[in-house]
N, C-alpha and C. Protein backbone atom coordinates (compact mmCIF):
# COMPACT_ATOMS: atom_id res chain seq x y z
N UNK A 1 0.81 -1.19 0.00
CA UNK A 1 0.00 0.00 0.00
C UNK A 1 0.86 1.26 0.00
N UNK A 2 1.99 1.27 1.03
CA UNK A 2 2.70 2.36 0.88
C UNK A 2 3.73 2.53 -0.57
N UNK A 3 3.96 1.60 -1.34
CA UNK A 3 4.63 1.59 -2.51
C UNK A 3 3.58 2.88 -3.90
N UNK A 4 2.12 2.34 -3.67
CA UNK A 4 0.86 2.96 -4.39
C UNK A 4 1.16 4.73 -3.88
N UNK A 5 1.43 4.93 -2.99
CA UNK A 5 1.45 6.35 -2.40
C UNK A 5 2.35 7.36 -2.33
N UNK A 6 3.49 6.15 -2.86
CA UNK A 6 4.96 6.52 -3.47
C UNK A 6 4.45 7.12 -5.10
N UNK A 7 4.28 6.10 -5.47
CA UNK A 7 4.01 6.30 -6.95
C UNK A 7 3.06 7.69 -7.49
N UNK A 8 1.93 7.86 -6.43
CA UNK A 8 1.18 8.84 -6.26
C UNK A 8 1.86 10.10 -5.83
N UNK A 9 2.38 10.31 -5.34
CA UNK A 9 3.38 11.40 -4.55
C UNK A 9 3.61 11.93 -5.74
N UNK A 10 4.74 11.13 -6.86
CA UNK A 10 5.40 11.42 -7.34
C UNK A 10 4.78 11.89 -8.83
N UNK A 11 3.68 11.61 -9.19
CA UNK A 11 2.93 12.06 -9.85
C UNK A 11 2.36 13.32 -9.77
N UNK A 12 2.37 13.75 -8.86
CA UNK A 12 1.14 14.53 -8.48
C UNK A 12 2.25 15.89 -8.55
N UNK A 13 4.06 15.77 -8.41
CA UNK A 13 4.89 16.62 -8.25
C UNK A 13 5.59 16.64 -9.43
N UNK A 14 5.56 15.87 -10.30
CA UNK A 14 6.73 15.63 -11.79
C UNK A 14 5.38 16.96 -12.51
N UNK A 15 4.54 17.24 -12.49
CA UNK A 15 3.95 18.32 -13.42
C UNK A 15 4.09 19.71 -13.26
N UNK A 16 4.03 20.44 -14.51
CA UNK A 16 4.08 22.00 -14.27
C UNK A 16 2.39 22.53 -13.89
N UNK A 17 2.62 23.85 -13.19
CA UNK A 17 1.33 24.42 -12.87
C UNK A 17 0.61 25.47 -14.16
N UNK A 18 -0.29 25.99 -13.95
CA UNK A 18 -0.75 26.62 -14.42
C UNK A 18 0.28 28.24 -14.80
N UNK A 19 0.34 28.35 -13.81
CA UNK A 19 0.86 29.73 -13.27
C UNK A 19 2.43 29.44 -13.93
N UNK A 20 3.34 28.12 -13.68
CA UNK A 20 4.06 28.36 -14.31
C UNK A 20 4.61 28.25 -15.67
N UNK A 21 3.04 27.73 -16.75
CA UNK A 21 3.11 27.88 -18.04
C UNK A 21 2.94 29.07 -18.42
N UNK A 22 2.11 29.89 -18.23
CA UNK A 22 1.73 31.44 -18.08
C UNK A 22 2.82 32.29 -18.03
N UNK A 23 3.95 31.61 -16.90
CA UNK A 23 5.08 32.67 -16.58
C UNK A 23 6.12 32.25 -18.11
N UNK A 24 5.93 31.58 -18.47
CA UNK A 24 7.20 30.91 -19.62
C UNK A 24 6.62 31.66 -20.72
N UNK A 25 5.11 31.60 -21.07
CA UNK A 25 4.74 32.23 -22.20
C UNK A 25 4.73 33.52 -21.81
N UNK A 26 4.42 34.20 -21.18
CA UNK A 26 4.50 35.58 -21.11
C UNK A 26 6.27 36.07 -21.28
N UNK A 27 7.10 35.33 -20.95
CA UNK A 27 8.59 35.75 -21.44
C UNK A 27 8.93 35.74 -22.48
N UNK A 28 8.39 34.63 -23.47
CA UNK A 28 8.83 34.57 -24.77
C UNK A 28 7.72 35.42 -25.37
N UNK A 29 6.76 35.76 -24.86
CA UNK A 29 6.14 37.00 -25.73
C UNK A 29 7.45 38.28 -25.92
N UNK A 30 7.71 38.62 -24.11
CA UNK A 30 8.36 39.71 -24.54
C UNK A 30 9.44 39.39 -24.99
N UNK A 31 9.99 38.93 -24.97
CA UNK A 31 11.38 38.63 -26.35
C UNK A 31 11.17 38.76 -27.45
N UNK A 32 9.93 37.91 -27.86
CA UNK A 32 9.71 38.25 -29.25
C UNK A 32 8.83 39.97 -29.29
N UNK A 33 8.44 40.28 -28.58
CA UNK A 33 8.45 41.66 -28.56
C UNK A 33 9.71 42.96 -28.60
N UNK A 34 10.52 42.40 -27.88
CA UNK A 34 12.28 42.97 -28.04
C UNK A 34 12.67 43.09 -29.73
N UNK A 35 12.16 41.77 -29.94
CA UNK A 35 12.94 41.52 -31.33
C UNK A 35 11.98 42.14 -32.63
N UNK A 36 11.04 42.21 -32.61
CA UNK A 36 10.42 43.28 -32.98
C UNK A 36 10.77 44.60 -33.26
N UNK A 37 10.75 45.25 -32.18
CA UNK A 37 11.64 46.43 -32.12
C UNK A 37 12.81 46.90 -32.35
N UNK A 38 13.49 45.72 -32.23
CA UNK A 38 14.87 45.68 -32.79
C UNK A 38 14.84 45.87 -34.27
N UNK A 39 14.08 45.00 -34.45
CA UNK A 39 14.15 44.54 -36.26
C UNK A 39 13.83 46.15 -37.07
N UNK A 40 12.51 46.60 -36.37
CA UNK A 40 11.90 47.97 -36.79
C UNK A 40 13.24 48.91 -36.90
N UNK A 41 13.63 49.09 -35.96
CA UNK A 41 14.68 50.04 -35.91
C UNK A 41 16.01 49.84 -36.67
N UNK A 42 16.55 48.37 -37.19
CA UNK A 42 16.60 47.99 -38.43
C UNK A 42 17.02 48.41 -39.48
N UNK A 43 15.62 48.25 -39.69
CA UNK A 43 15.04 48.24 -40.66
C UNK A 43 14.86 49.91 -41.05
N UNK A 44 14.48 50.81 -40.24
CA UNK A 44 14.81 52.24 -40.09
C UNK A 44 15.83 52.48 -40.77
N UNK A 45 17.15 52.57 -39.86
CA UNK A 45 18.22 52.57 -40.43
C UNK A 45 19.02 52.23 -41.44
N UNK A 46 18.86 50.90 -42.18
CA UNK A 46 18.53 50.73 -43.58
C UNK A 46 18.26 51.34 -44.50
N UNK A 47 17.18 52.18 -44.04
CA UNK A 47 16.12 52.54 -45.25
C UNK A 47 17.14 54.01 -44.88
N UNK A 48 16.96 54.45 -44.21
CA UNK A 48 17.96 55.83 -44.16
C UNK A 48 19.57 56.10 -44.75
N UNK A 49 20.14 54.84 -44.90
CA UNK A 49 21.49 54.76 -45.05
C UNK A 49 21.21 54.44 -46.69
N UNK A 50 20.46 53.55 -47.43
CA UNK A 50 19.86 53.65 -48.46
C UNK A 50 19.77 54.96 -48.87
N UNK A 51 18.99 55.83 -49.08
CA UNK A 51 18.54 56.62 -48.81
C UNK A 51 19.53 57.86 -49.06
N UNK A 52 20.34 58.03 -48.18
CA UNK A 52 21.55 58.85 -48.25
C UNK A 52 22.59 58.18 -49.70
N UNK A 53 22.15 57.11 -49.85
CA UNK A 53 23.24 56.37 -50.83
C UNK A 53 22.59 57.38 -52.29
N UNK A 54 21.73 56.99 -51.87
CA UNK A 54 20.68 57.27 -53.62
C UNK A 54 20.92 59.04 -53.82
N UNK A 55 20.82 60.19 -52.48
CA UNK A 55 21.06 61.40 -52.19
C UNK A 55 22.67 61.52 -53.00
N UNK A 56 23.28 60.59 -52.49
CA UNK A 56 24.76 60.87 -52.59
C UNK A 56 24.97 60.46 -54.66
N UNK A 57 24.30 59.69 -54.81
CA UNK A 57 24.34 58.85 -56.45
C UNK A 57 24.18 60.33 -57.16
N UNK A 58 22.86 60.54 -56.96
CA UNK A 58 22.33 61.83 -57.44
C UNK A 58 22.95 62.91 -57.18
N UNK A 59 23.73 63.38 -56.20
CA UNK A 59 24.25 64.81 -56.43
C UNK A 59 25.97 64.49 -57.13
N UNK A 60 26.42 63.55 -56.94
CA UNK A 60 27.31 63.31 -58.21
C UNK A 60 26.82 62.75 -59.50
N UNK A 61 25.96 62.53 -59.93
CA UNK A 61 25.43 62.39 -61.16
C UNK A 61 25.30 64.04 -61.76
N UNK A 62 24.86 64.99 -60.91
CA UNK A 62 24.56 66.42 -60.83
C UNK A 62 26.28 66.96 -61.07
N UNK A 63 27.39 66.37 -60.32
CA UNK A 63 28.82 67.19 -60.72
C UNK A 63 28.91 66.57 -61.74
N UNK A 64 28.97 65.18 -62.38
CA UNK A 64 29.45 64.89 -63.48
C UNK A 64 28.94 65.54 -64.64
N UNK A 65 27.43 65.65 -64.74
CA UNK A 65 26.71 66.44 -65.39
C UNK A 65 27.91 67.87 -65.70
N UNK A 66 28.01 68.17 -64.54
CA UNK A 66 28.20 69.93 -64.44
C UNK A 66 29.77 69.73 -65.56
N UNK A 67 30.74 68.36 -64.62
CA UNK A 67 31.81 68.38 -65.30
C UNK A 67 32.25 68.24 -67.08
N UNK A 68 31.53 67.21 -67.51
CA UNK A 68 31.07 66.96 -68.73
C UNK A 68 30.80 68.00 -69.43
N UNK A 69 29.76 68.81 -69.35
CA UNK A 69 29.66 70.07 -70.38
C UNK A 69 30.48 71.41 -69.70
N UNK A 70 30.94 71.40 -68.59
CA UNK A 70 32.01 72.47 -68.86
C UNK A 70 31.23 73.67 -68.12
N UNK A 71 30.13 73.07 -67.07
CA UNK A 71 29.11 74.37 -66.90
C UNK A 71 29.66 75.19 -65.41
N UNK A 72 29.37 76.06 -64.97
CA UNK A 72 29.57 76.93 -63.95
C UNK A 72 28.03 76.34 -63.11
N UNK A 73 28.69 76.93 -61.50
CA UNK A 73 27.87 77.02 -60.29
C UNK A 73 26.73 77.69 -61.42
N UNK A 74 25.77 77.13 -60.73
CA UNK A 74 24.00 78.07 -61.13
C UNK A 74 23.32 77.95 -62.53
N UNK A 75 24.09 77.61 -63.13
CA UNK A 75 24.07 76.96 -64.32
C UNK A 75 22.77 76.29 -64.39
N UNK A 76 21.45 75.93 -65.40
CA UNK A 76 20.32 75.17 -65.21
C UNK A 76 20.99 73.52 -65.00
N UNK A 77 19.93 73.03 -64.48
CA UNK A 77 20.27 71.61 -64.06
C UNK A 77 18.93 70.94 -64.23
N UNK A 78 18.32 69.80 -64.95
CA UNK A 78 17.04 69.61 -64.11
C UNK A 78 17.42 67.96 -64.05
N UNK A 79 15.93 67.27 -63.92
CA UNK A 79 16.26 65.90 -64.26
C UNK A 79 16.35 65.36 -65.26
N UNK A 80 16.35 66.20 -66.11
CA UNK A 80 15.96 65.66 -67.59
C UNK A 80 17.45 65.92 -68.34
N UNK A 81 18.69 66.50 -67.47
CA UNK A 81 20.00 66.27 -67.97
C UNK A 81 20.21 65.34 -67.18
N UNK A 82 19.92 64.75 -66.25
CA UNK A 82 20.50 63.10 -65.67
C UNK A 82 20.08 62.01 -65.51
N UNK A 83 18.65 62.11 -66.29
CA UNK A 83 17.56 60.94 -65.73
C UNK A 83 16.97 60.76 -67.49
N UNK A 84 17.39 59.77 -67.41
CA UNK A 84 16.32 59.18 -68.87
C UNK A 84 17.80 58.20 -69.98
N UNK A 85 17.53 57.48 -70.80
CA UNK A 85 17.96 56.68 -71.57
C UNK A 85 19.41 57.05 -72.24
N UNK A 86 20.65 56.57 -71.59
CA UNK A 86 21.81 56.87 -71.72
C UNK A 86 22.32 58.00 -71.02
N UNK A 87 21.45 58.25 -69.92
CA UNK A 87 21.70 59.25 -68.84
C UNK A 87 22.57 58.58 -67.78
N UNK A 88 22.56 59.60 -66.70
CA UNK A 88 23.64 58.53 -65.51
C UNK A 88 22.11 57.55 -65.08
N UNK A 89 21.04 57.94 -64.71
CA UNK A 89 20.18 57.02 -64.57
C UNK A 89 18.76 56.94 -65.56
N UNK A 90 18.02 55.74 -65.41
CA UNK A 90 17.14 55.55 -66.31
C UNK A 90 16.02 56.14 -65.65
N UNK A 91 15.89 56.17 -64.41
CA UNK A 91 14.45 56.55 -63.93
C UNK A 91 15.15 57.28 -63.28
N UNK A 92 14.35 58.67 -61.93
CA UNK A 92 14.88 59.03 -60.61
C UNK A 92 14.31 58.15 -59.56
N UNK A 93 15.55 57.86 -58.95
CA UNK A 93 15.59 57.01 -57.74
C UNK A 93 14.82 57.60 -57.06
N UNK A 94 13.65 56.60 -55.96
CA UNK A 94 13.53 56.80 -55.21
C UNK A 94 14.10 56.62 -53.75
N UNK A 95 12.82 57.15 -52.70
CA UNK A 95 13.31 56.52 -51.57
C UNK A 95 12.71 55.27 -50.81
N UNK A 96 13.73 54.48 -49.81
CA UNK A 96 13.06 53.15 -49.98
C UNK A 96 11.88 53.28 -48.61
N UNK A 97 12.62 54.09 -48.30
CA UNK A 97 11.42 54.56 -46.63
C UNK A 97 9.68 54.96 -47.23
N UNK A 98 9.69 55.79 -48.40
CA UNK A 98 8.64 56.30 -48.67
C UNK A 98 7.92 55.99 -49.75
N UNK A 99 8.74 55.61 -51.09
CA UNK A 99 8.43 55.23 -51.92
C UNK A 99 8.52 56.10 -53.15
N UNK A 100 8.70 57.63 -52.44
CA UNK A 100 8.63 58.63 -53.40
C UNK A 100 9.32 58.91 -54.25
N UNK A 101 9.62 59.48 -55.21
CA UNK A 101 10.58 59.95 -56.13
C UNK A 101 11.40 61.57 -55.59
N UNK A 102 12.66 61.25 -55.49
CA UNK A 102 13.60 62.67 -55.19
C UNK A 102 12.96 63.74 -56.00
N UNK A 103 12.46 65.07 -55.49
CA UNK A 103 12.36 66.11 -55.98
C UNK A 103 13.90 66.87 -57.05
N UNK A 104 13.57 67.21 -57.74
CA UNK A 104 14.93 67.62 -58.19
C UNK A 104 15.32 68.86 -59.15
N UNK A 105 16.60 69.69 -58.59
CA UNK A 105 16.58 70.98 -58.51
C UNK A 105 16.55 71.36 -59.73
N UNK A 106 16.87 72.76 -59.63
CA UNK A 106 16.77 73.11 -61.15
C UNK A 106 18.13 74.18 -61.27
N UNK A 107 18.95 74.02 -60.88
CA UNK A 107 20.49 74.34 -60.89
C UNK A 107 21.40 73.98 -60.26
N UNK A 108 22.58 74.02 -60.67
CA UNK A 108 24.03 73.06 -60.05
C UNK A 108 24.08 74.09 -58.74
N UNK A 109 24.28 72.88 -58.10
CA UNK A 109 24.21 74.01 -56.63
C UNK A 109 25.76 74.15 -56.07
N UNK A 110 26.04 75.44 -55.25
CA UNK A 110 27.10 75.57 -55.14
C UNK A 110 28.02 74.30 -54.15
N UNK A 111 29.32 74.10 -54.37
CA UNK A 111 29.73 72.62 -53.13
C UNK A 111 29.43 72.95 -51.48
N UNK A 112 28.92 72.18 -51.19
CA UNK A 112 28.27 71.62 -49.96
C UNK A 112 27.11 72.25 -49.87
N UNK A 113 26.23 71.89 -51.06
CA UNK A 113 25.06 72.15 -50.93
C UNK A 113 24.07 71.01 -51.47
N UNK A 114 23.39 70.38 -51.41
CA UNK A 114 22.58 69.38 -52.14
C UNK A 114 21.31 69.91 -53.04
N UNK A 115 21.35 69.47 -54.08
CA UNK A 115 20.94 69.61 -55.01
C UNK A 115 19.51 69.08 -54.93
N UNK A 116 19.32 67.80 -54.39
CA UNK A 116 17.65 67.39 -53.97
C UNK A 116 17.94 66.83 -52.41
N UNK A 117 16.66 66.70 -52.19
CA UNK A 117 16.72 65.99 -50.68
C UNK A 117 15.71 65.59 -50.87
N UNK A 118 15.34 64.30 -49.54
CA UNK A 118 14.55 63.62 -49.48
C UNK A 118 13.56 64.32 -48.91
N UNK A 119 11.80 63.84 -49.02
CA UNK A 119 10.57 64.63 -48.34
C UNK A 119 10.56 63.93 -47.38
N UNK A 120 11.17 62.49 -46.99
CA UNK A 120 11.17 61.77 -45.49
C UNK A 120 11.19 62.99 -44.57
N UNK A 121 10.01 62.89 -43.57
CA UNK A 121 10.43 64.21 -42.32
C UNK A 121 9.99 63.11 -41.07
N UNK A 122 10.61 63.70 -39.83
CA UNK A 122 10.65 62.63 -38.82
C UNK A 122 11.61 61.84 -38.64
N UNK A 123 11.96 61.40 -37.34
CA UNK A 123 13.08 60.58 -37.21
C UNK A 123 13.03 58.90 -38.20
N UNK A 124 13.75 59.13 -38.59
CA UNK A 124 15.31 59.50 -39.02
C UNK A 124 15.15 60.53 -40.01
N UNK A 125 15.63 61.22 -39.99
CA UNK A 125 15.15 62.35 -41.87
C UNK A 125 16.43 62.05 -42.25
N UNK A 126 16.37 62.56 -43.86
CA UNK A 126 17.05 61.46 -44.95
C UNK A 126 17.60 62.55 -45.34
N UNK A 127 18.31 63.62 -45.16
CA UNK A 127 19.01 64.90 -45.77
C UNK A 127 20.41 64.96 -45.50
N UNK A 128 20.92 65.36 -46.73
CA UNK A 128 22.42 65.76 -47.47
C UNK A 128 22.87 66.80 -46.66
N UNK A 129 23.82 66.57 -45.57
CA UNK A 129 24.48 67.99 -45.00
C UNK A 129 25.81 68.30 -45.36
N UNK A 130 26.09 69.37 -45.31
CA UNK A 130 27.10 70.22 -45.70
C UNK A 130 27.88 69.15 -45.97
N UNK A 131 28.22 68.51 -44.47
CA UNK A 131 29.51 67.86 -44.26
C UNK A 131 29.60 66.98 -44.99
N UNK A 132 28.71 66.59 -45.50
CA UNK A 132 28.59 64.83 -46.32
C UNK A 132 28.76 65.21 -48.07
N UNK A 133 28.49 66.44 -48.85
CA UNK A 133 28.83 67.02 -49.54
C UNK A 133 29.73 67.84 -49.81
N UNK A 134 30.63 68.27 -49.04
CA UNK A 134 31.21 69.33 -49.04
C UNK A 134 32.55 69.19 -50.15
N UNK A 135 33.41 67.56 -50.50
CA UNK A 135 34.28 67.69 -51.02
C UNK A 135 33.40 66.86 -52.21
N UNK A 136 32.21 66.93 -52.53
CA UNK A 136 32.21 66.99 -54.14
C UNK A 136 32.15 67.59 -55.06
C-alpha cells in the first residue's frame, strides 16, 4: 500500500502548474516583442542609409553632369539632364522609406550644398548635410 502512495506522490509533483506555463509564455512573448523592435529600428536605419546612398548617387550624377559640359555654379540643371535613356540614370531614384521619387533641382548648386533631398520628415530624416557634400 505504501509503494501505491509513493508512486502517487510522485505524480502529483513531476507536473508544471498553471501559473508556471503562463510565466514561460508571457517571457517569450516579450522577447519576441524585443525583437520586434529591434528589427523595426533595423530596418529604419537601412532605409535611411539607403537613402543617403541614392542622395549621394544623385548629387554626383549632378557634378558629373556639371563636369562633362564644362558648366559653372548656377548653371540650369534639371532631371531631364541626368535621368532618362543613356543618362547617368534611367528613372529618378527613389526613396526606400517612402516610396517617393527625389524632388529635383533646377540648378548646379554651389559645393556643400545638395541639389535634392529627401521629403522623409521625422526621425530618421534622410538629408544631405554640408559635411557629407562638401568635397564633391
Amino acid at each position: 500500500m505504501s509503494y501505491l502512495k509513493t508512486i502517487n506522490k510522485r505524480a502529483r509533483q513531476s507536473g508544471t502548474t498553471l501559473i508556471e506555463l503562463s510565466v514561460v509564455i508571457a517571457v517569450l512573448l516579450l522577447l519576441v516583442g524585443v525583437l520586434f523592435i529591434g528589427i523595426t529600428a533595423w530596418k529604419n536605419g537601412a532605409n535611411k542609409a539607403a537613402c543617403l546612398v541614392n542622395l549621394s548617387s544623385i548629387q554626383k550624377a549632378v557634378r558629373g553632369y556639371e563636369n562633362m559640359n564644362g558648366l559653372a555654379l548656377g548653371a540650369p540643371c534639371t532631371a531631364a539632364n541626368i535621368v532618362g535613356p543613356g543618362l547617368f540614370f534611367a528613372a529618378m531614384p527613389k526613396c526606400p522609406s517612402t516610396g517617393v521619387a527625389y524632388v529635383a533641382g533646377t540648378v548646379i548648386p554651389a559645393d556643400g550644398t545638395a541639389w535634392t533631398n529627401c521629403v522623409t520628415v521625422g526621425p530618421p530624416t534622410h538629408i544631405l548635410t554640408a559635411a557629407q557634400t562638401a568635397n564633391w
